[in-house]
PDB file of N, CA and C in Angstrom:
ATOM      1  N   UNK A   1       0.829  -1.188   0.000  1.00  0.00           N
ATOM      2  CA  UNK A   1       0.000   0.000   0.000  1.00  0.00           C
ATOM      3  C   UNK A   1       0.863   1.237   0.000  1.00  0.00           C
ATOM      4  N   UNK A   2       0.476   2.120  -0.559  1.00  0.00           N
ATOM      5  CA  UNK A   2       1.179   3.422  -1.021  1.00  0.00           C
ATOM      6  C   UNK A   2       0.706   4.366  -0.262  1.00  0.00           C
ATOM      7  N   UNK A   3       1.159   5.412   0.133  1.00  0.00           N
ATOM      8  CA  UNK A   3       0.464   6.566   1.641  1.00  0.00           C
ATOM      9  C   UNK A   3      -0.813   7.392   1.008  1.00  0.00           C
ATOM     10  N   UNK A   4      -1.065   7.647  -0.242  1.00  0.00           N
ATOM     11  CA  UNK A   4      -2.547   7.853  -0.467  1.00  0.00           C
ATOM     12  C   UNK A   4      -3.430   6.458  -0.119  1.00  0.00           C
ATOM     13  N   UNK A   5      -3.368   5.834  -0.503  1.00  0.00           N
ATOM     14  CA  UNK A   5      -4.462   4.631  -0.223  1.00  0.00           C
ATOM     15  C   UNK A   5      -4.309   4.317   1.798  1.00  0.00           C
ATOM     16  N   UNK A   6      -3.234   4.776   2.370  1.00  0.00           N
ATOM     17  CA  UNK A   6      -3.217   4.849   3.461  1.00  0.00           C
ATOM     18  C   UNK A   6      -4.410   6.250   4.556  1.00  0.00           C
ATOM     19  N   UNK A   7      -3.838   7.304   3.558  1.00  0.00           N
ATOM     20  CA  UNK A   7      -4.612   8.707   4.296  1.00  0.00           C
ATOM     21  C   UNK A   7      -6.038   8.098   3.746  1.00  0.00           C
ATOM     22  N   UNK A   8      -6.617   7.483   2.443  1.00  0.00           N
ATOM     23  CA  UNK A   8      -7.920   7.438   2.654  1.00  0.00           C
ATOM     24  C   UNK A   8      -8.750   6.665   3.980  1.00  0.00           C
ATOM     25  N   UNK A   9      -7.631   5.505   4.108  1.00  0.00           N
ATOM     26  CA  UNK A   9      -8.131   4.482   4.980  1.00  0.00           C
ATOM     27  C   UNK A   9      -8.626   5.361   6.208  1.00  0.00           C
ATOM     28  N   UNK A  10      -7.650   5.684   6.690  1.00  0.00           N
ATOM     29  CA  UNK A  10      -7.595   6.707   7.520  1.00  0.00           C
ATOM     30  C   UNK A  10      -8.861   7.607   7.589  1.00  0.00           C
ATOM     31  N   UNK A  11      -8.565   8.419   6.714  1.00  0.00           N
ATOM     32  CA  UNK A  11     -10.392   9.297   6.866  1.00  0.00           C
ATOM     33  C   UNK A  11     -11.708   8.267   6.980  1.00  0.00           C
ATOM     34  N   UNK A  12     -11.497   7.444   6.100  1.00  0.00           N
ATOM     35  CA  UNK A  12     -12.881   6.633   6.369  1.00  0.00           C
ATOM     36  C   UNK A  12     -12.892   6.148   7.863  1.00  0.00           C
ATOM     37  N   UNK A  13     -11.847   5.914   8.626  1.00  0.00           N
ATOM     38  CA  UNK A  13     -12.247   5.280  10.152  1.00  0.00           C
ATOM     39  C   UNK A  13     -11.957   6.320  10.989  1.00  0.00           C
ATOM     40  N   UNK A  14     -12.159   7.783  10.702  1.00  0.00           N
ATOM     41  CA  UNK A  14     -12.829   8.224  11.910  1.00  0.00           C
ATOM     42  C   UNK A  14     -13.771   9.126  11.347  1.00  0.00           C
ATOM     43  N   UNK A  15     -14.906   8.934  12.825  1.00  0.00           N
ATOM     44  CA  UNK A  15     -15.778   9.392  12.706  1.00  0.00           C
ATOM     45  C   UNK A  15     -16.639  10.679  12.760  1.00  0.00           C
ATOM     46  N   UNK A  16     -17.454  11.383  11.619  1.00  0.00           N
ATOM     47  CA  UNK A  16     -17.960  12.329  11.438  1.00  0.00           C
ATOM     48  C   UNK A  16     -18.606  13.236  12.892  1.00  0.00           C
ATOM     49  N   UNK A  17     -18.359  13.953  12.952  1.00  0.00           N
ATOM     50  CA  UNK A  17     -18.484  14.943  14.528  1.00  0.00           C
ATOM     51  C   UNK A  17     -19.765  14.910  14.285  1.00  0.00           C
ATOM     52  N   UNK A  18     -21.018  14.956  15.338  1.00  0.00           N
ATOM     53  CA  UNK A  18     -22.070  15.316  15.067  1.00  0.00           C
ATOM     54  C   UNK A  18     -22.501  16.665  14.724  1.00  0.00           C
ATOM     55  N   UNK A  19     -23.851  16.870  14.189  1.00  0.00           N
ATOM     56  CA  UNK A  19     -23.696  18.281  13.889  1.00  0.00           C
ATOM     57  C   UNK A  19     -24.072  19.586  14.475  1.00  0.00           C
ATOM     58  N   UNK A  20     -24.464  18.891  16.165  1.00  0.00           N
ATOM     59  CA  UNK A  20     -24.512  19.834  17.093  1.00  0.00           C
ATOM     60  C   UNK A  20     -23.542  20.417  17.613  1.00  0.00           C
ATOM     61  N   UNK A  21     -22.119  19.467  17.300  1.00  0.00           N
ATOM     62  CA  UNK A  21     -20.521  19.538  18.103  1.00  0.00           C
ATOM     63  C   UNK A  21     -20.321  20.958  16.920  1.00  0.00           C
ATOM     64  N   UNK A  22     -20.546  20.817  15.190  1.00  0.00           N
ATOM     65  CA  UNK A  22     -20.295  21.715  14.361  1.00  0.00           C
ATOM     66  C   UNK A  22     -20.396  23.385  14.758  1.00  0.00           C
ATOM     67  N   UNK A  23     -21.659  22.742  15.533  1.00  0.00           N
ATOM     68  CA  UNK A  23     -22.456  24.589  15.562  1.00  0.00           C
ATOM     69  C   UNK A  23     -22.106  25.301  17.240  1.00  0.00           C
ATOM     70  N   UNK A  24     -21.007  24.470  17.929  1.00  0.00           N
ATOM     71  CA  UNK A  24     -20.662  24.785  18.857  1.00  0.00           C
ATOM     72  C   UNK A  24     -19.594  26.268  18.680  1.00  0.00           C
ATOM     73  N   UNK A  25     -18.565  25.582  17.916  1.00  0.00           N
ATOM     74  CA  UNK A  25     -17.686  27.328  18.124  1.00  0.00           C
ATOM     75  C   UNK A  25     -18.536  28.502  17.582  1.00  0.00           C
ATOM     76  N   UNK A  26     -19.488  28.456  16.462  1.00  0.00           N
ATOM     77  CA  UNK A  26     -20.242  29.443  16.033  1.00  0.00           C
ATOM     78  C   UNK A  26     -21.274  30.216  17.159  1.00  0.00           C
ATOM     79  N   UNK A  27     -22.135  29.381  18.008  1.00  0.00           N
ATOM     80  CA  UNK A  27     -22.416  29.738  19.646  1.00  0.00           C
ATOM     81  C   UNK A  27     -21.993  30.988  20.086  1.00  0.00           C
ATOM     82  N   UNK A  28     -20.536  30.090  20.677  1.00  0.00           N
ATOM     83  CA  UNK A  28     -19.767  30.488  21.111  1.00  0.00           C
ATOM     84  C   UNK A  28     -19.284  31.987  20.680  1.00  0.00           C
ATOM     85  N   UNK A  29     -19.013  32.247  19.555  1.00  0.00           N
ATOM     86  CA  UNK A  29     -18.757  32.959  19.365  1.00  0.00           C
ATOM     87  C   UNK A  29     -19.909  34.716  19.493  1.00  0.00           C
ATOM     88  N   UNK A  30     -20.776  34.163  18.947  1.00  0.00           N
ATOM     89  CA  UNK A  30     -22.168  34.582  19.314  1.00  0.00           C
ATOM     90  C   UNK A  30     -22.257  35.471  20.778  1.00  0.00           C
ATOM     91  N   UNK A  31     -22.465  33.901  21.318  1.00  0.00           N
ATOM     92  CA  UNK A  31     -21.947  34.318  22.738  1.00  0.00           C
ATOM     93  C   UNK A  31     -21.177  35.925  23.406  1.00  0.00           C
ATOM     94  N   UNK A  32     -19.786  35.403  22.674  1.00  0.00           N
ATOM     95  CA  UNK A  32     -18.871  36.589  23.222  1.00  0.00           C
ATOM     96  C   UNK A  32     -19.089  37.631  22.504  1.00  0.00           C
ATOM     97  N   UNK A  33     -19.653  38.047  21.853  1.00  0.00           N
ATOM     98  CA  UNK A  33     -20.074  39.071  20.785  1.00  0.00           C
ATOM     99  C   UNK A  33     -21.154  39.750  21.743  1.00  0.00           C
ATOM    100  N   UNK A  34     -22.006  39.573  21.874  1.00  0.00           N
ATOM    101  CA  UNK A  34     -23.047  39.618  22.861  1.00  0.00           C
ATOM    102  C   UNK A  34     -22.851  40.144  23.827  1.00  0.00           C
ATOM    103  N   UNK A  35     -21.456  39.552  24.883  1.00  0.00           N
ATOM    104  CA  UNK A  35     -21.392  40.531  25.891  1.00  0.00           C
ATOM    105  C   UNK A  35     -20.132  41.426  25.622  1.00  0.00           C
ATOM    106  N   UNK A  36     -19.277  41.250  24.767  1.00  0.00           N
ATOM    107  CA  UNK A  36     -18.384  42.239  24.461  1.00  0.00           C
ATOM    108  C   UNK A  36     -18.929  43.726  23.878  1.00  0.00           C
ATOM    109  N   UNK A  37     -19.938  43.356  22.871  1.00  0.00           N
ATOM    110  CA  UNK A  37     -20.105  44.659  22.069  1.00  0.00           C
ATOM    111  C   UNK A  37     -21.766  45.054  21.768  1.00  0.00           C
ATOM    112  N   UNK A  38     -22.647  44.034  21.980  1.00  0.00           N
ATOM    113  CA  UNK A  38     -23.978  44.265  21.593  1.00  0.00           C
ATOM    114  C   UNK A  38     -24.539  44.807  23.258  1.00  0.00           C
ATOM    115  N   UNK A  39     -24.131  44.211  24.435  1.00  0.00           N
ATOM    116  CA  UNK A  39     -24.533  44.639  25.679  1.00  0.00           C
ATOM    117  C   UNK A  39     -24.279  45.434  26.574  1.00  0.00           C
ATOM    118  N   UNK A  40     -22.549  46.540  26.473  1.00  0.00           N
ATOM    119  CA  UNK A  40     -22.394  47.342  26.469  1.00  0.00           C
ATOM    120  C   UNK A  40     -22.923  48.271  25.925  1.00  0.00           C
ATOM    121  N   UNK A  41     -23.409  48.408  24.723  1.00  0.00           N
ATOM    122  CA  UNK A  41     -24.139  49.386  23.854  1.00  0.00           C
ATOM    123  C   UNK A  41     -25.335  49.572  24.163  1.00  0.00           C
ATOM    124  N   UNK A  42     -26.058  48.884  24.405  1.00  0.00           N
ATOM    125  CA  UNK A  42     -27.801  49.188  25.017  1.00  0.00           C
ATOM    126  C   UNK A  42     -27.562  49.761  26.065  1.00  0.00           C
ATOM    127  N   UNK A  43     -26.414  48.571  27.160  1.00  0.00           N
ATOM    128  CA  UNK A  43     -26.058  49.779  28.675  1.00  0.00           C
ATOM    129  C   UNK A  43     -26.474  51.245  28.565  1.00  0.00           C
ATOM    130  N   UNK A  44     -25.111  51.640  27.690  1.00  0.00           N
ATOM    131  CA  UNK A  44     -24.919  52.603  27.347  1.00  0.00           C
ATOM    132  C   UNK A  44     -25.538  53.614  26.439  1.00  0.00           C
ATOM    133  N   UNK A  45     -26.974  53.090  26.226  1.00  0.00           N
ATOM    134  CA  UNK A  45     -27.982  53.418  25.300  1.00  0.00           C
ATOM    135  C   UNK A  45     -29.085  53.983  26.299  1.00  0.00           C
ATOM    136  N   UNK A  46     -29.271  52.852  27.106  1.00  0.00           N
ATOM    137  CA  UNK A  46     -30.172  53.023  28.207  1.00  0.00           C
ATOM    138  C   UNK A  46     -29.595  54.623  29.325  1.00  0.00           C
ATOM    139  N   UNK A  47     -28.696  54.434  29.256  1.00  0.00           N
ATOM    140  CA  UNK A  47     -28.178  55.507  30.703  1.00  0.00           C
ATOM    141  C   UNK A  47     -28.206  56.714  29.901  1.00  0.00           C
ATOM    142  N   UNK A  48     -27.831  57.140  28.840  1.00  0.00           N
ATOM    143  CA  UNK A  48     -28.113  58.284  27.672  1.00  0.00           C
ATOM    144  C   UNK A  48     -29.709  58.833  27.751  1.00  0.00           C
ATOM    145  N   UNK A  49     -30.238  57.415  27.615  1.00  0.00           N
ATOM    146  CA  UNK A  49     -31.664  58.032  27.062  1.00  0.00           C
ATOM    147  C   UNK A  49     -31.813  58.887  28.925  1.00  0.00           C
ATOM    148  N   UNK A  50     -31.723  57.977  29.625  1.00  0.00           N
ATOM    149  CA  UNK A  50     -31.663  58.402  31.577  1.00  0.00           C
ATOM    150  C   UNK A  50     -31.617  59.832  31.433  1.00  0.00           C
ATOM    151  N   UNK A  51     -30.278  60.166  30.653  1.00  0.00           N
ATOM    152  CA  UNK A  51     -29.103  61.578  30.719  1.00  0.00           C
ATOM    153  C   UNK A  51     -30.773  62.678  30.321  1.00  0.00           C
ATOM    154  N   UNK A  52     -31.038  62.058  29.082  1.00  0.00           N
ATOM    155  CA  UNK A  52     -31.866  62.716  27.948  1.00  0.00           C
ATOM    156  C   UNK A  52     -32.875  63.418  28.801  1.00  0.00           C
ATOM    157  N   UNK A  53     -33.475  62.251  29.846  1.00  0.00           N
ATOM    158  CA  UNK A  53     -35.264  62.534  30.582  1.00  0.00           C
ATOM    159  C   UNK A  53     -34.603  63.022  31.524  1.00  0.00           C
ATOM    160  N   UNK A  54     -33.640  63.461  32.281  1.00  0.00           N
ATOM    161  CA  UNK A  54     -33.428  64.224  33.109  1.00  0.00           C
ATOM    162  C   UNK A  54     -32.898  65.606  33.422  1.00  0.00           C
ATOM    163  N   UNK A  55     -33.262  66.471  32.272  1.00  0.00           N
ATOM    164  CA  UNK A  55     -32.656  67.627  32.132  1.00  0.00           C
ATOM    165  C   UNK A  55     -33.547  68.316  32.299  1.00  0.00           C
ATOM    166  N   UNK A  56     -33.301  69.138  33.241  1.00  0.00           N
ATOM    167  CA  UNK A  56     -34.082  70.003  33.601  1.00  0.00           C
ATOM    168  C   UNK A  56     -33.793  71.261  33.801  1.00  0.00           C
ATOM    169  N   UNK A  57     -33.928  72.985  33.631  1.00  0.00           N
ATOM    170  CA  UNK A  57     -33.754  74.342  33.530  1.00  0.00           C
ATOM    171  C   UNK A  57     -32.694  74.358  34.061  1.00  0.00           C
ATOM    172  N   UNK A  58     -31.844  75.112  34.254  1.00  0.00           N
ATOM    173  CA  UNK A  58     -30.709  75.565  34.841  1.00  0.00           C
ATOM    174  C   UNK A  58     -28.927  74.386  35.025  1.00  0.00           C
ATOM    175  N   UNK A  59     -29.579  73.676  34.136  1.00  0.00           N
ATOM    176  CA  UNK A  59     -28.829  72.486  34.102  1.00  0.00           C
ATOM    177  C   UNK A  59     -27.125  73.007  33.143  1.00  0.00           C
ATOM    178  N   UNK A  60     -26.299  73.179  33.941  1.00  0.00           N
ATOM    179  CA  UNK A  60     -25.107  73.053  32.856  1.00  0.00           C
ATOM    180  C   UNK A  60     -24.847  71.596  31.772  1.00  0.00           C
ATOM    181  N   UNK A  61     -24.904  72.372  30.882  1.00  0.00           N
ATOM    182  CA  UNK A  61     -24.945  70.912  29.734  1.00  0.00           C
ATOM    183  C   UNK A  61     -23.490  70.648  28.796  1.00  0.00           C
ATOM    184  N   UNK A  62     -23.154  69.624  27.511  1.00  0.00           N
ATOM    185  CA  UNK A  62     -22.546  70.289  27.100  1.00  0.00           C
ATOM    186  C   UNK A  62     -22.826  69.252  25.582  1.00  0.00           C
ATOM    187  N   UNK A  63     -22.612  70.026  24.496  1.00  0.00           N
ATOM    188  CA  UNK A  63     -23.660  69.068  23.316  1.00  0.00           C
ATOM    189  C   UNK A  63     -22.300  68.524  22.446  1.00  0.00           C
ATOM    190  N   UNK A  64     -22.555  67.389  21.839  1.00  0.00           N
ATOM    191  CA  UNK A  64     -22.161  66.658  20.715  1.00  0.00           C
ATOM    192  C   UNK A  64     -21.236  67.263  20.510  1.00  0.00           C
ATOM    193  N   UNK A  65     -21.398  68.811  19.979  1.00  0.00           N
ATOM    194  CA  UNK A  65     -20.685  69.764  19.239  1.00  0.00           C
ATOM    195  C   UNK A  65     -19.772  70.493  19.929  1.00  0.00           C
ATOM    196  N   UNK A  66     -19.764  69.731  21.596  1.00  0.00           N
ATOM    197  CA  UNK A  66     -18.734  70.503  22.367  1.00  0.00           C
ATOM    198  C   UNK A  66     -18.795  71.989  22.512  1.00  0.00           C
ATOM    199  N   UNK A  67     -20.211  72.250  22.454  1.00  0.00           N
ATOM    200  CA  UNK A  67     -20.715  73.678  22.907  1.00  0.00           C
ATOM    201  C   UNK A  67     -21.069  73.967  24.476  1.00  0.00           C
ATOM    202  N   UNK A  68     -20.543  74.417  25.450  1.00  0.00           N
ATOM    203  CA  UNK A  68     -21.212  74.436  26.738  1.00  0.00           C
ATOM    204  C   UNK A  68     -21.976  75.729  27.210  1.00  0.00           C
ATOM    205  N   UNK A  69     -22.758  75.297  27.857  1.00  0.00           N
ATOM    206  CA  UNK A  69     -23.882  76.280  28.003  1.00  0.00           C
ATOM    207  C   UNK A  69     -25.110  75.837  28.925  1.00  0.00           C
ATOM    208  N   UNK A  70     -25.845  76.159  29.403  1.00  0.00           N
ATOM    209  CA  UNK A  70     -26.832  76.447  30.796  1.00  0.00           C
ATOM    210  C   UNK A  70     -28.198  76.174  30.256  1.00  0.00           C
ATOM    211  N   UNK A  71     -28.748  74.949  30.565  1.00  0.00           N
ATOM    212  CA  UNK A  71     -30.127  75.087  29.981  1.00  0.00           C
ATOM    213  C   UNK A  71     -31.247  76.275  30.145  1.00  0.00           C
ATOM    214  N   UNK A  72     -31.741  76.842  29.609  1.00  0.00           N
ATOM    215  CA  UNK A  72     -32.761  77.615  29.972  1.00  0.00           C
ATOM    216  C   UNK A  72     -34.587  77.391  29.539  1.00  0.00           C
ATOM    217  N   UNK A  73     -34.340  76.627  28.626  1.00  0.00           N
ATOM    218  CA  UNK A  73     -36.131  76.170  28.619  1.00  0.00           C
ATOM    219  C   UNK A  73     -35.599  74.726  28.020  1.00  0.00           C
ATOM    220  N   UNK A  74     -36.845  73.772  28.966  1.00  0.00           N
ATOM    221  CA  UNK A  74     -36.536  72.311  28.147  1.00  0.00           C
ATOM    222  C   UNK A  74     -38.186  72.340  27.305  1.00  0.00           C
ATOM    223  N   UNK A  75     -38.078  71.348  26.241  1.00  0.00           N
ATOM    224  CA  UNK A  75     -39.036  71.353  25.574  1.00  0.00           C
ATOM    225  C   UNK A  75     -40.085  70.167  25.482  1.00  0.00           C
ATOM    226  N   UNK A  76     -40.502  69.362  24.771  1.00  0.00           N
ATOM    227  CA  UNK A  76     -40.546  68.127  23.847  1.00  0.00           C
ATOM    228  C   UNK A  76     -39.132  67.349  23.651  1.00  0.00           C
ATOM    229  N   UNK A  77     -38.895  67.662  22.447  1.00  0.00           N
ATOM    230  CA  UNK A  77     -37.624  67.820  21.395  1.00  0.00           C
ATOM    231  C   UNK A  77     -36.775  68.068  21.366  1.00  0.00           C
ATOM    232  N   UNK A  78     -36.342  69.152  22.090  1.00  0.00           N
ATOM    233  CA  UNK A  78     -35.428  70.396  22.325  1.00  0.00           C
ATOM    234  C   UNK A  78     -35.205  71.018  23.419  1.00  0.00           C
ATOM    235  N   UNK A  79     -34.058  71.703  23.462  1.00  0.00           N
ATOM    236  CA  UNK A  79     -34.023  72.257  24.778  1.00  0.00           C
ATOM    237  C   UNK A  79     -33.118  73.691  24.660  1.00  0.00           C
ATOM    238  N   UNK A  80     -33.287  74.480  25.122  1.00  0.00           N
ATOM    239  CA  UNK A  80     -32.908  76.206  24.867  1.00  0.00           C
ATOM    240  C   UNK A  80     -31.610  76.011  25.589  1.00  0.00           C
ATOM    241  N   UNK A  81     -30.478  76.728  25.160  1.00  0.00           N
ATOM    242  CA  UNK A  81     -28.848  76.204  25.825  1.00  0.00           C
ATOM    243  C   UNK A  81     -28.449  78.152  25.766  1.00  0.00           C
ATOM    244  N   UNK A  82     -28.605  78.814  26.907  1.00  0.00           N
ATOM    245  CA  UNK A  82     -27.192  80.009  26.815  1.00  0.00           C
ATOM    246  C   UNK A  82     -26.210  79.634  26.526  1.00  0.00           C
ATOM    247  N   UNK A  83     -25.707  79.992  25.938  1.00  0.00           N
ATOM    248  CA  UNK A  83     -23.964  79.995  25.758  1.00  0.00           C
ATOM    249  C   UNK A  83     -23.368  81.127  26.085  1.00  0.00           C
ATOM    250  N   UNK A  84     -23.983  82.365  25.948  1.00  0.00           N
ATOM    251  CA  UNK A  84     -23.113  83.695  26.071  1.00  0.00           C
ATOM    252  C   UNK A  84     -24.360  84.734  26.597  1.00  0.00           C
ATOM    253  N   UNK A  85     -24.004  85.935  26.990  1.00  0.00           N
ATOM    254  CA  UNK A  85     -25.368  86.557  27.394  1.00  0.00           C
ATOM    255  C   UNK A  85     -25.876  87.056  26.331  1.00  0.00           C
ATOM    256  N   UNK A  86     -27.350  86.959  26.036  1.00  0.00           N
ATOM    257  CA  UNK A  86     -28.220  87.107  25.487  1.00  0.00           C
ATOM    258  C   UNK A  86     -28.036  86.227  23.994  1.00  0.00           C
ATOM    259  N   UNK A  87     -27.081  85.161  24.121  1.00  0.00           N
ATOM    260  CA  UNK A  87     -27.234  84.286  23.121  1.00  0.00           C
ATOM    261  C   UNK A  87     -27.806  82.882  23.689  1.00  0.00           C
ATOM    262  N   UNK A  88     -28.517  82.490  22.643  1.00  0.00           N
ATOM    263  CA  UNK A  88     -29.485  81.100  23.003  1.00  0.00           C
ATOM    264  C   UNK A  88     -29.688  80.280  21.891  1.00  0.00           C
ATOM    265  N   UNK A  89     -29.407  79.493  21.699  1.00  0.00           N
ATOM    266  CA  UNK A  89     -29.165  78.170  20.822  1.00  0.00           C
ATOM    267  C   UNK A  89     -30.139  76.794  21.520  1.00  0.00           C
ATOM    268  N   UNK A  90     -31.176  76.701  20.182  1.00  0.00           N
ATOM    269  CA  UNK A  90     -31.887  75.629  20.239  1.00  0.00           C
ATOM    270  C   UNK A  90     -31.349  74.378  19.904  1.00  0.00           C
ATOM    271  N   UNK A  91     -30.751  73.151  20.582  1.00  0.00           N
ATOM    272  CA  UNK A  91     -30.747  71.923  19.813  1.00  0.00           C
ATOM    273  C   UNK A  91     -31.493  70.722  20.557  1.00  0.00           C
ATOM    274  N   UNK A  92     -31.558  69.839  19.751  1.00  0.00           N
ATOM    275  CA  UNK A  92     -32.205  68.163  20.085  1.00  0.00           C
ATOM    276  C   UNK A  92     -31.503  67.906  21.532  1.00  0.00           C
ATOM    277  N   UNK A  93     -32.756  67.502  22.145  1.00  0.00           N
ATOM    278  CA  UNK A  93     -32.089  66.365  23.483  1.00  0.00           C
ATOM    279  C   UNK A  93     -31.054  65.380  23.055  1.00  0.00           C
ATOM    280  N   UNK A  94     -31.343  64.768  21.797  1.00  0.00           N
ATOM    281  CA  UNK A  94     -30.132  63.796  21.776  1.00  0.00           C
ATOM    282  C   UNK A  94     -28.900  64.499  21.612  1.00  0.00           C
ATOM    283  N   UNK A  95     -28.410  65.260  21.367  1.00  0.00           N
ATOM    284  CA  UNK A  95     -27.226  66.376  21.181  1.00  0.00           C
ATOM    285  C   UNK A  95     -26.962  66.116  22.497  1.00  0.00           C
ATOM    286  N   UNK A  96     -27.104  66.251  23.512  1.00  0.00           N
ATOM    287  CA  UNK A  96     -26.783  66.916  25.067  1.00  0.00           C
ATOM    288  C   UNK A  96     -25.729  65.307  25.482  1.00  0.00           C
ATOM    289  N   UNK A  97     -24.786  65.396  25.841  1.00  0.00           N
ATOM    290  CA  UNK A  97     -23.821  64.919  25.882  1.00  0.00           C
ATOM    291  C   UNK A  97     -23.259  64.041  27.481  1.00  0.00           C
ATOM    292  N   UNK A  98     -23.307  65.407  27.880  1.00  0.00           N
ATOM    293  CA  UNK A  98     -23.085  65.126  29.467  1.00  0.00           C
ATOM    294  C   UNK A  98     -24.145  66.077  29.720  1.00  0.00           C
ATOM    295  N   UNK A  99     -24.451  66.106  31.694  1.00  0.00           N
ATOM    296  CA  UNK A  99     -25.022  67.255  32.270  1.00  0.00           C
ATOM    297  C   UNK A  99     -24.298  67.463  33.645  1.00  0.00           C
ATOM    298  N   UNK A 100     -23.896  68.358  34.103  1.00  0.00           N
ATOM    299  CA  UNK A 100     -23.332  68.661  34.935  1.00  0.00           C
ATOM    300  C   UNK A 100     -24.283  70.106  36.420  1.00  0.00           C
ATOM    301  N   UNK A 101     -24.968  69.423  37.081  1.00  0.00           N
ATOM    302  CA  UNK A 101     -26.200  69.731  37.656  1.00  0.00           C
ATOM    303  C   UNK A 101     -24.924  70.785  39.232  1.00  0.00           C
ATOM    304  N   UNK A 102     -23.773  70.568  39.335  1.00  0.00           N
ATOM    305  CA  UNK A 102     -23.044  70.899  40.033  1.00  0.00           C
ATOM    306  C   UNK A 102     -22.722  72.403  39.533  1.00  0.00           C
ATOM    307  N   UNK A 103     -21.932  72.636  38.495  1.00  0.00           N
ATOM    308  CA  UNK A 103     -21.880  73.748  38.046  1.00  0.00           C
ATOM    309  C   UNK A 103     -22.413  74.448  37.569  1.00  0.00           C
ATOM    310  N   UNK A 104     -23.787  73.817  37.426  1.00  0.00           N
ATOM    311  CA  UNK A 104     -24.691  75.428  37.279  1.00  0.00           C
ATOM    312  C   UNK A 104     -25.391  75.946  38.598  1.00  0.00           C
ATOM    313  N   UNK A 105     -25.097  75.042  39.431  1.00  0.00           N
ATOM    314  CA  UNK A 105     -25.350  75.857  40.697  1.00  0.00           C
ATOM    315  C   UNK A 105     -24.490  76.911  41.090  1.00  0.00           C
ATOM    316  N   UNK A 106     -23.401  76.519  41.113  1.00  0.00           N
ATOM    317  CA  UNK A 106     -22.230  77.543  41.047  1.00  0.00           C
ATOM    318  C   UNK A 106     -22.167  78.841  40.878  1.00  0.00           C
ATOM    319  N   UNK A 107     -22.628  78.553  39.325  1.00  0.00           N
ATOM    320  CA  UNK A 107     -22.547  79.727  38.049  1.00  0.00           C
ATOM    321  C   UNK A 107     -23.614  80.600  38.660  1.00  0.00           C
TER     322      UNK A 107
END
């Protein structure tokens, strides 16, 4: 016998993995995906939206756009931001970034 007619022998006597063992590393992988990057993100989806429903007048804020400024009317939608005296800039709740409820007491 010659070492091809050997490697076939070979494959034919062992046996085919079942095909639940197949779909195991794919799981798995699943799995770690899940808590690495899909469950951090809702976290962090969830505590935002938190940030969003809790803003309220006089709130030091600071938006997306790295604008900081003092809430002065919240809305629906929107929320009124001083930035400078007698300047006032409307943007989206989702804009608002951080809130910092400390320093506008301050101010």
């Amino acid at each position: 016998m010659n070492v091809p007619d050997l490697l076939l022998l070979a494959q034919a006597a062992t046996p085919a993995p079942s095909p639940l063992m197949q779909f195991v590393p794919l799981i798995f992988i699943v799995v770690i995906f899940y808590f690495l990057l899909i469950r951090p993100q809702q976290k962090k989806a969830k505590e935002h939206a938190a940030l969003i429903a809790s803003i309220q007048t006089g709130d030091a804020v600071i938006t997306s756009a790295g604008i900081h400024g003092v809430v002065t009317n919240v809305k629906d939608k929107t929320v009124l931001v001083r930035v400078a005296d007698n300047v006032k800039i409307e943007f989206d709740r989702a804009s608002i970034v951080s809130v910092n409820r400390d320093a506008a007491k301050a101010a």
